[in-house]
N, C-alpha and C. Protein backbone atom coordinates (compact mmCIF):
# COMPACT_ATOMS: atom_id res chain seq x y z
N UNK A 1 2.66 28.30 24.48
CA UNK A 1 3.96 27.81 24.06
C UNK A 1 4.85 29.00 23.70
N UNK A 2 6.07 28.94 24.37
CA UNK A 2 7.33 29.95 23.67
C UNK A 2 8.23 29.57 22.55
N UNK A 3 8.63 30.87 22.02
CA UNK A 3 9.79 30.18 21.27
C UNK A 3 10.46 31.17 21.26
N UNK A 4 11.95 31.51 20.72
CA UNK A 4 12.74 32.11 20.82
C UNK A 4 13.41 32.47 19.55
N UNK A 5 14.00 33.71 19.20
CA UNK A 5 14.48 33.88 18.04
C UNK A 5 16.04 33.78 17.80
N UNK A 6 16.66 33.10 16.61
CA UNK A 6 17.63 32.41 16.70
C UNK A 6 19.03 33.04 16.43
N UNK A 7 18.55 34.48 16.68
CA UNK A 7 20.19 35.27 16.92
C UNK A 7 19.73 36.38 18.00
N UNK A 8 21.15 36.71 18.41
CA UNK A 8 20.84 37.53 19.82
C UNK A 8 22.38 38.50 19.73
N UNK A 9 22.26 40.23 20.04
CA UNK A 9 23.17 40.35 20.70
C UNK A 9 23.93 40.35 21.42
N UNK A 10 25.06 40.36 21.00
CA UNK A 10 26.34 40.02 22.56
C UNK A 10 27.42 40.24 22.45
N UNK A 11 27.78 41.24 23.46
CA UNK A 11 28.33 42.75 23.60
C UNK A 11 29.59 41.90 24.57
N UNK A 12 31.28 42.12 24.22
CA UNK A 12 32.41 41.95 24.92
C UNK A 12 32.75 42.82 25.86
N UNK A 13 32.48 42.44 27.70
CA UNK A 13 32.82 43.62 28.08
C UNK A 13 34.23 44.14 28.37
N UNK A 14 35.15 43.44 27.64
CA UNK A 14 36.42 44.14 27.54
C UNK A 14 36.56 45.38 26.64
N UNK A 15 35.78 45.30 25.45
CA UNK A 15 36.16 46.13 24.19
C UNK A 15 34.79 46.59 24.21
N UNK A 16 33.49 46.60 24.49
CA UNK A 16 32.36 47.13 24.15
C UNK A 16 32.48 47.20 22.98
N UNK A 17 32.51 45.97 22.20
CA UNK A 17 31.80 45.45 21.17
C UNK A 17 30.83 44.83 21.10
N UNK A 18 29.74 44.88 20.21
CA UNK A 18 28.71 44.16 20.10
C UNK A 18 28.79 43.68 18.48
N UNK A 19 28.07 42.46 18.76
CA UNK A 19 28.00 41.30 17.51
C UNK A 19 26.55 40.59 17.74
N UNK A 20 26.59 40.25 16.67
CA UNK A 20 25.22 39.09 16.40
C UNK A 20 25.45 38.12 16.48
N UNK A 21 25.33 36.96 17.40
CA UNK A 21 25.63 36.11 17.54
C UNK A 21 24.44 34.67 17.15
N UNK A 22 24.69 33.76 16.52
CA UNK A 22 23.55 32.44 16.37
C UNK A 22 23.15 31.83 17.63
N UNK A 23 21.93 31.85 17.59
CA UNK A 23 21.61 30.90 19.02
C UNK A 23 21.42 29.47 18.86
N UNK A 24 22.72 28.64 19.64
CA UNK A 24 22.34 27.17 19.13
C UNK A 24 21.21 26.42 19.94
N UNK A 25 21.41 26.59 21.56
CA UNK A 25 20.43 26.09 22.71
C UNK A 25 20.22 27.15 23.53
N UNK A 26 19.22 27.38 24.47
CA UNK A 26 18.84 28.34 24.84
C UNK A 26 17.21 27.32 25.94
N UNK A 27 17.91 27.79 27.68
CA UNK A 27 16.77 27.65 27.97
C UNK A 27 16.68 28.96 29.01
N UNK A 28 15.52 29.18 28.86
CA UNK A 28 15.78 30.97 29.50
C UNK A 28 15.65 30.70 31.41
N UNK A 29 16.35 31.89 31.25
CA UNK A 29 16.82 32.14 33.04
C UNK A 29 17.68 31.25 33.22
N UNK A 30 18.30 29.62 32.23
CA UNK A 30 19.33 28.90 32.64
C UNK A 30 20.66 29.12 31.85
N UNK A 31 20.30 28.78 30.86
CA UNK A 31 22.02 28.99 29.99
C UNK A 31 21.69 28.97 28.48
N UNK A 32 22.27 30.13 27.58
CA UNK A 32 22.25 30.02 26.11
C UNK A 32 23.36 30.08 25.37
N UNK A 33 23.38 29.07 24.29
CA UNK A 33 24.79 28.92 23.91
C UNK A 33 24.98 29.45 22.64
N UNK A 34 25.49 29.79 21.96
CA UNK A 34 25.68 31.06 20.93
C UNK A 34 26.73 30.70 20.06
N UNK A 35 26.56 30.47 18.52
CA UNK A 35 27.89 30.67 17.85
C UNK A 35 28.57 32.02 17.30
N UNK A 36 29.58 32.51 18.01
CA UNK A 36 29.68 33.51 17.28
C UNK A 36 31.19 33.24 16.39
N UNK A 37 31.76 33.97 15.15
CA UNK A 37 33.09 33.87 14.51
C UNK A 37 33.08 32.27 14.24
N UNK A 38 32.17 31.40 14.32
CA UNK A 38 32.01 29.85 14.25
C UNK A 38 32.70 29.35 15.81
N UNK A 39 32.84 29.92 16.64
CA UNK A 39 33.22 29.30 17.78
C UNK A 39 31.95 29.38 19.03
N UNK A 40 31.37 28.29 19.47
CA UNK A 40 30.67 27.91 20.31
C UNK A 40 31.17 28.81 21.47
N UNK A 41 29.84 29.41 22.19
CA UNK A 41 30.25 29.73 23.42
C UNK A 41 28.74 29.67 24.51
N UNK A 42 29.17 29.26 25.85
CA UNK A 42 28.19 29.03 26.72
C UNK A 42 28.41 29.97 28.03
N UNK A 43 26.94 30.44 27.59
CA UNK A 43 26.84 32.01 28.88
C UNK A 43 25.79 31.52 29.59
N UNK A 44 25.66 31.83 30.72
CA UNK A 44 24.84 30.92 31.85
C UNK A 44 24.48 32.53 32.45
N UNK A 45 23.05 32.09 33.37
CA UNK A 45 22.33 32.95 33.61
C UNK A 45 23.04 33.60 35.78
N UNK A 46 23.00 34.88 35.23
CA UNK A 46 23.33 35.27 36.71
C UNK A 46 22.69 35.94 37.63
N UNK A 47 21.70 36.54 37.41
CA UNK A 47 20.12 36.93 38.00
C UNK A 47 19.57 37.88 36.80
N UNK A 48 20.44 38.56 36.40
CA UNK A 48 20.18 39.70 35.70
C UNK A 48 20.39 39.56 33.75
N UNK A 49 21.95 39.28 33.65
CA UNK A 49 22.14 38.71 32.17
C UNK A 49 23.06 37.13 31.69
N UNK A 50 22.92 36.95 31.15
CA UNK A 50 23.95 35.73 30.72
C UNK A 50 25.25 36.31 30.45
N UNK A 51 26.03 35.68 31.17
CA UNK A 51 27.62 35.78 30.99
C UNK A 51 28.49 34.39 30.75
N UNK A 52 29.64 35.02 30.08
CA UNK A 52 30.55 33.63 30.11
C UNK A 52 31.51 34.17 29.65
N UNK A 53 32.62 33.42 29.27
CA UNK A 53 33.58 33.59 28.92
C UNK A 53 34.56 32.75 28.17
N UNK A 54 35.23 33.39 26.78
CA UNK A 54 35.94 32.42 25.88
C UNK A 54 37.68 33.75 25.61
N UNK A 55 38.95 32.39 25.53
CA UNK A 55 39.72 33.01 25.09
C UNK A 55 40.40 34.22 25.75
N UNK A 56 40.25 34.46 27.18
CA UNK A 56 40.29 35.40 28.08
C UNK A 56 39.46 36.62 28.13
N UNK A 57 38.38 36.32 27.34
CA UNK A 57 37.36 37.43 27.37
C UNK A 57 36.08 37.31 27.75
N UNK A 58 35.26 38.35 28.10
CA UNK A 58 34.15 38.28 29.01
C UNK A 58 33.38 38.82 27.98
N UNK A 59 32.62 37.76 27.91
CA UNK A 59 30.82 38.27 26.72
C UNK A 59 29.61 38.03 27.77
N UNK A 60 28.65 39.17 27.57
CA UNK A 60 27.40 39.16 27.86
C UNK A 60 26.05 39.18 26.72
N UNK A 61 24.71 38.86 27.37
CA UNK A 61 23.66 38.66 26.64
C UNK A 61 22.60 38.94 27.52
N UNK A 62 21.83 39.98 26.97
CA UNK A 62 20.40 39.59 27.14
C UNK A 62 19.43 38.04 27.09
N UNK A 63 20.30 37.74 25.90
CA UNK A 63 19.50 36.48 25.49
C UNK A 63 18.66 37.02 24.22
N UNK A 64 18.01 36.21 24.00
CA UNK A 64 17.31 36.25 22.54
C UNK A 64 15.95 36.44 22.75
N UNK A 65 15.08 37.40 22.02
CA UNK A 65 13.92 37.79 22.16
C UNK A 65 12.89 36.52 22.35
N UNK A 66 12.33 36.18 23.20
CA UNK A 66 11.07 35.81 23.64
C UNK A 66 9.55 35.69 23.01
N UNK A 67 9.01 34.82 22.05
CA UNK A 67 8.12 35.14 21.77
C UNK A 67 6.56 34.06 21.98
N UNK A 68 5.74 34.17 22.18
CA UNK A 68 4.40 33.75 22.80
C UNK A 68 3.58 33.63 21.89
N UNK A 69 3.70 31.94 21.72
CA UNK A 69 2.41 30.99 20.41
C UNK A 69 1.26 31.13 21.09
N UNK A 70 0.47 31.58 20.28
CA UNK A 70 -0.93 30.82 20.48
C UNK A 70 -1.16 29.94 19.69
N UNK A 71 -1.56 29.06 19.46
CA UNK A 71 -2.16 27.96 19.09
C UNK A 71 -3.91 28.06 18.91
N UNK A 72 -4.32 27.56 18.29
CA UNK A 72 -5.72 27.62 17.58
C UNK A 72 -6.32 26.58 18.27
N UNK A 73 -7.71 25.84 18.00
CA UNK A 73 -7.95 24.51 18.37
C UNK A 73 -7.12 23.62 17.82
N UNK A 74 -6.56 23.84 16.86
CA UNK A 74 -6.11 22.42 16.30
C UNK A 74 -6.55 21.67 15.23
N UNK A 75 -7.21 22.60 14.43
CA UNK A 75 -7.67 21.79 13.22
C UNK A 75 -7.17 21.63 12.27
């Protein structure tokens, strides 16, 4: 089982700024949606990083670190 951690950087490539952004949904390689400044934004996957765009500006993402449950038997 995966899970994902619930903030991610994401860098404006107009201004090469980077921010921390909240991760609200997130399914990887498809689309993760991010609150950043309290405004929702949805970056969709393009082979390489998530992009999108709010407000006439272009934000990118890695996406949010990746991490791998193990699980026990179950007792």
């Amino acid at each position: 089982m995966n899970t994902h951690d619930n903030k991610c950087q994401i860098t404006c490539t107009d201004n090469d700024i980077v921010n921390e952004a909240e991760v609200d949904r997130f399914e990887e390689k498809k689309f993760v949606e991010v609150f950043i400044a309290q405004n929702r934004l949805k970056l969709l996957w393009n082979g390489s990083v998530y992009v999108g765009n709010k407000s006439g500006l272009e934000f990118t993402t890695k996406g949010p670190a990746i991490y791998e449950v193990n699980q026990g038997r179950g007792r």
